[in-house]
Protein backbone atom coordinates (compact mmCIF):
# COMPACT_ATOMS: atom_id res chain seq x y z
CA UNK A 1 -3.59 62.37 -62.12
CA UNK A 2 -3.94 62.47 -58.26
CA UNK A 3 -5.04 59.56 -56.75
CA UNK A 4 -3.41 56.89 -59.12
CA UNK A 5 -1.76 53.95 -59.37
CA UNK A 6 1.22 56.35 -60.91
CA UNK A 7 1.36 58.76 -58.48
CA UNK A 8 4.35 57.50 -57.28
CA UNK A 9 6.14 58.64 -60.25
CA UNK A 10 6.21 62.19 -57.98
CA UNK A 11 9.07 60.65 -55.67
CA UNK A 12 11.71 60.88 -58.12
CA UNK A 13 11.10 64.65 -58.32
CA UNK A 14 13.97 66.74 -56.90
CA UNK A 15 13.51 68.72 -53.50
CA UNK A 16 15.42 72.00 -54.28
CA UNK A 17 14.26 74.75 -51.65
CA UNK A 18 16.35 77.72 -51.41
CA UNK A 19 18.04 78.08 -47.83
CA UNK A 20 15.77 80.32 -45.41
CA UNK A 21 16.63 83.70 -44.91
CA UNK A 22 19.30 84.26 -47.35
CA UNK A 23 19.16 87.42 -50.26
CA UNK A 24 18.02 85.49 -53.47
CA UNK A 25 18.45 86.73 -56.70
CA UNK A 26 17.62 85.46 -59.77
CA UNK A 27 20.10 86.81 -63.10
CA UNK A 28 18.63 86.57 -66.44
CA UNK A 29 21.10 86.46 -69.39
CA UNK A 30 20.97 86.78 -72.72
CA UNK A 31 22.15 83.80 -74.41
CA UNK A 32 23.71 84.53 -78.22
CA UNK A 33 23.07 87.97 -78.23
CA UNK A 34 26.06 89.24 -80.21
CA UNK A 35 24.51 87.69 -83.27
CA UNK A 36 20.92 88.69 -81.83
CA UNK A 37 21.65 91.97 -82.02
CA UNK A 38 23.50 92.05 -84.75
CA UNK A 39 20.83 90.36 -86.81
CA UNK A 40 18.29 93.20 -85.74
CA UNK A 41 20.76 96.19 -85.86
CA UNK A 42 21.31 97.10 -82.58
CA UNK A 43 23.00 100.21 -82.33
CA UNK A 44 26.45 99.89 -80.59
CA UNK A 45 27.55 99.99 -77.90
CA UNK A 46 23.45 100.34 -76.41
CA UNK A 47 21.04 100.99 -78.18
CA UNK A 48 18.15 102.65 -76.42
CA UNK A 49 15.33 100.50 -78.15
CA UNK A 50 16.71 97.41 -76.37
CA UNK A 51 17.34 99.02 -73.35
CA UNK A 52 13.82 100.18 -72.59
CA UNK A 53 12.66 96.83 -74.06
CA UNK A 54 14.77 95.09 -71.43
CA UNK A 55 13.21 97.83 -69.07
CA UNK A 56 9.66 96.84 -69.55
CA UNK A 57 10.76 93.18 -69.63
CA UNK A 58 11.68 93.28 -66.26
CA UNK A 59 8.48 95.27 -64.86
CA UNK A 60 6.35 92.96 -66.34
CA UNK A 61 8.07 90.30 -64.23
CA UNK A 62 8.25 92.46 -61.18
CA UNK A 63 4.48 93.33 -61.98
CA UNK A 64 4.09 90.00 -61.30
CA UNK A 65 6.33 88.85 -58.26
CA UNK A 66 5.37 91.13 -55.31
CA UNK A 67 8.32 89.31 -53.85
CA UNK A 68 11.05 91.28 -55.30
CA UNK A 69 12.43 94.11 -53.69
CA UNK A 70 15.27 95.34 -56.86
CA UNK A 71 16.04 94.66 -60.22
CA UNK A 72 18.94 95.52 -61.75
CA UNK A 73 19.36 95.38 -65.51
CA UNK A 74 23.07 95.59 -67.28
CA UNK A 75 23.51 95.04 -71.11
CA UNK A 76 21.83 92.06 -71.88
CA UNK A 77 21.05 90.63 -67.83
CA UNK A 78 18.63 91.72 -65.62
CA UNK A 79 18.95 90.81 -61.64
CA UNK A 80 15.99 90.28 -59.67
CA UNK A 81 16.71 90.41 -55.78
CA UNK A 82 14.27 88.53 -53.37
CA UNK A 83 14.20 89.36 -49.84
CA UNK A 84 15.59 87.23 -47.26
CA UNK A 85 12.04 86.88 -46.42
CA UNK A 86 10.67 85.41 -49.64
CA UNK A 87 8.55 82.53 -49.42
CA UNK A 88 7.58 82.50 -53.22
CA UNK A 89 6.71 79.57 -54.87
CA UNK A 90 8.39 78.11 -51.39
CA UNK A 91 11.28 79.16 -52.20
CA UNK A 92 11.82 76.16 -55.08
CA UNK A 93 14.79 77.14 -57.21
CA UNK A 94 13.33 75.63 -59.85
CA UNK A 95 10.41 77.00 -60.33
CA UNK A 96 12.01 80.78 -59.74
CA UNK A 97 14.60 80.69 -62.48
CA UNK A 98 12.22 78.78 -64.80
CA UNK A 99 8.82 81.35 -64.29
CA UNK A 100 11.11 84.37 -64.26
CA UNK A 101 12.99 83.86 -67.43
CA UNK A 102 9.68 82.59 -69.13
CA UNK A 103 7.72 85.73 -68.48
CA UNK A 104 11.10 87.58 -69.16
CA UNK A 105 11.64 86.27 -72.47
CA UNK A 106 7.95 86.24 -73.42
CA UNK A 107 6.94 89.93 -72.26
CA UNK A 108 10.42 90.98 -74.60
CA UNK A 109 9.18 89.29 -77.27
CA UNK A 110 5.58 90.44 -76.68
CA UNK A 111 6.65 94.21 -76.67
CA UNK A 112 9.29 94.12 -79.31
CA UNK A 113 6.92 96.20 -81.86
CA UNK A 114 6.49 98.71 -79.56
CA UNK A 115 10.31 99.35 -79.56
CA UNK A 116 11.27 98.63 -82.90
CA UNK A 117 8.41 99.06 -85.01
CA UNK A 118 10.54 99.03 -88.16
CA UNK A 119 12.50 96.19 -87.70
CA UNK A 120 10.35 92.45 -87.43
CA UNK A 121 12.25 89.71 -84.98
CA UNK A 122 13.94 87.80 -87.06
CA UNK A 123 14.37 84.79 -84.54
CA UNK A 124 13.67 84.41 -80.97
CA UNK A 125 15.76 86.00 -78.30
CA UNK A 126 16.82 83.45 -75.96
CA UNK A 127 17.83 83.91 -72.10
CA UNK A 128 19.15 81.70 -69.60
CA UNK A 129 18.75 82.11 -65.84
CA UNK A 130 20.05 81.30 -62.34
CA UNK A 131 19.17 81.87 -58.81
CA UNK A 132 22.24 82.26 -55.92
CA UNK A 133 21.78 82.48 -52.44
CA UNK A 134 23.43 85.41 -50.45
CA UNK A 135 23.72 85.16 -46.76
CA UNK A 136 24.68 88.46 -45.42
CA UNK A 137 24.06 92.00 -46.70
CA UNK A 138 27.47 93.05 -46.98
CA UNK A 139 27.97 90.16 -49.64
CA UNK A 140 24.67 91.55 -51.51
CA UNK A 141 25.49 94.75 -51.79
CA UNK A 142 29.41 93.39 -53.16
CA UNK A 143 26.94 91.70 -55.69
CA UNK A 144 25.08 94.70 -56.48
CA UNK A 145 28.48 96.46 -56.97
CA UNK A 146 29.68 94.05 -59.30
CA UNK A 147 27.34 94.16 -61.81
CA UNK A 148 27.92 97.63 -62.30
């Protein structure tokens, strides 16, 4: 409620801005998905199902954040790299790992029929999420390389 007698509540809200031009990326994990995927029969060691689900995840996200210049998806993560020139949502780490993994986890879960049709979710997938801050391209590419 703007303009109240609580408003002041606000100034115990963290300031958590991402440094200025730095590479940000954002990794989104799944969390439990050994039994996940065991659960809905994944077929081992990928299963093509979940890897186009995954796939479609992540370009609804991008869909959605003109900001990102590359995602990357491996196994059960996907890496979404900002430039060094973001300015989305100011650049709050907060509300970049929280609204990616939210529209990550609900466009999987939202598509899931059209990748297994034959096999219902039994329980909700689950994904966890950070942001880190590269300075230099030479340490963003090492990233890059190391989730290959």
């Amino acid at each position: 409620m703007a303009k109240s007698k609580y408003e002041y509540v606000r100034n115990f809200e963290h300031e958590d801005r991402l440094l200025p031009c730095t590479w940000l990326v954002v990794r989104i994990d799944g969390q439990g998905f050994t039994k996940f995927t065991t659960k809905h029969q994944f077929t081992k060691p990928n299963d093509v199902r979940a890897l186009n689900l995954m796939n479609r995840a992540a370009e609804v996200v991008m869909g959605n954040m003109v900001e990102i210049v590359l995602a990357y998806g491996q196994s059960d993560e996907y890496s979404f790299v900002f430039s060094k020139e973001a300015k989305a949502y100011d650049r709050r780490a907060s509300k970049l790992i929280t609204l990616l993994v939210s529209k990550f986890t609900s466009a999987y879960v939202y598509h899931w029929a059209e990748f297994f049709p034959d096999m219902p979710l039994q329980f909700p997938p689950a994904f966890d999420s950070r942001v880190v801050m590269y300075p230099e391209d030479r340490i963003m590419r090492d990233y890059l390389s190391w989730r290959q």
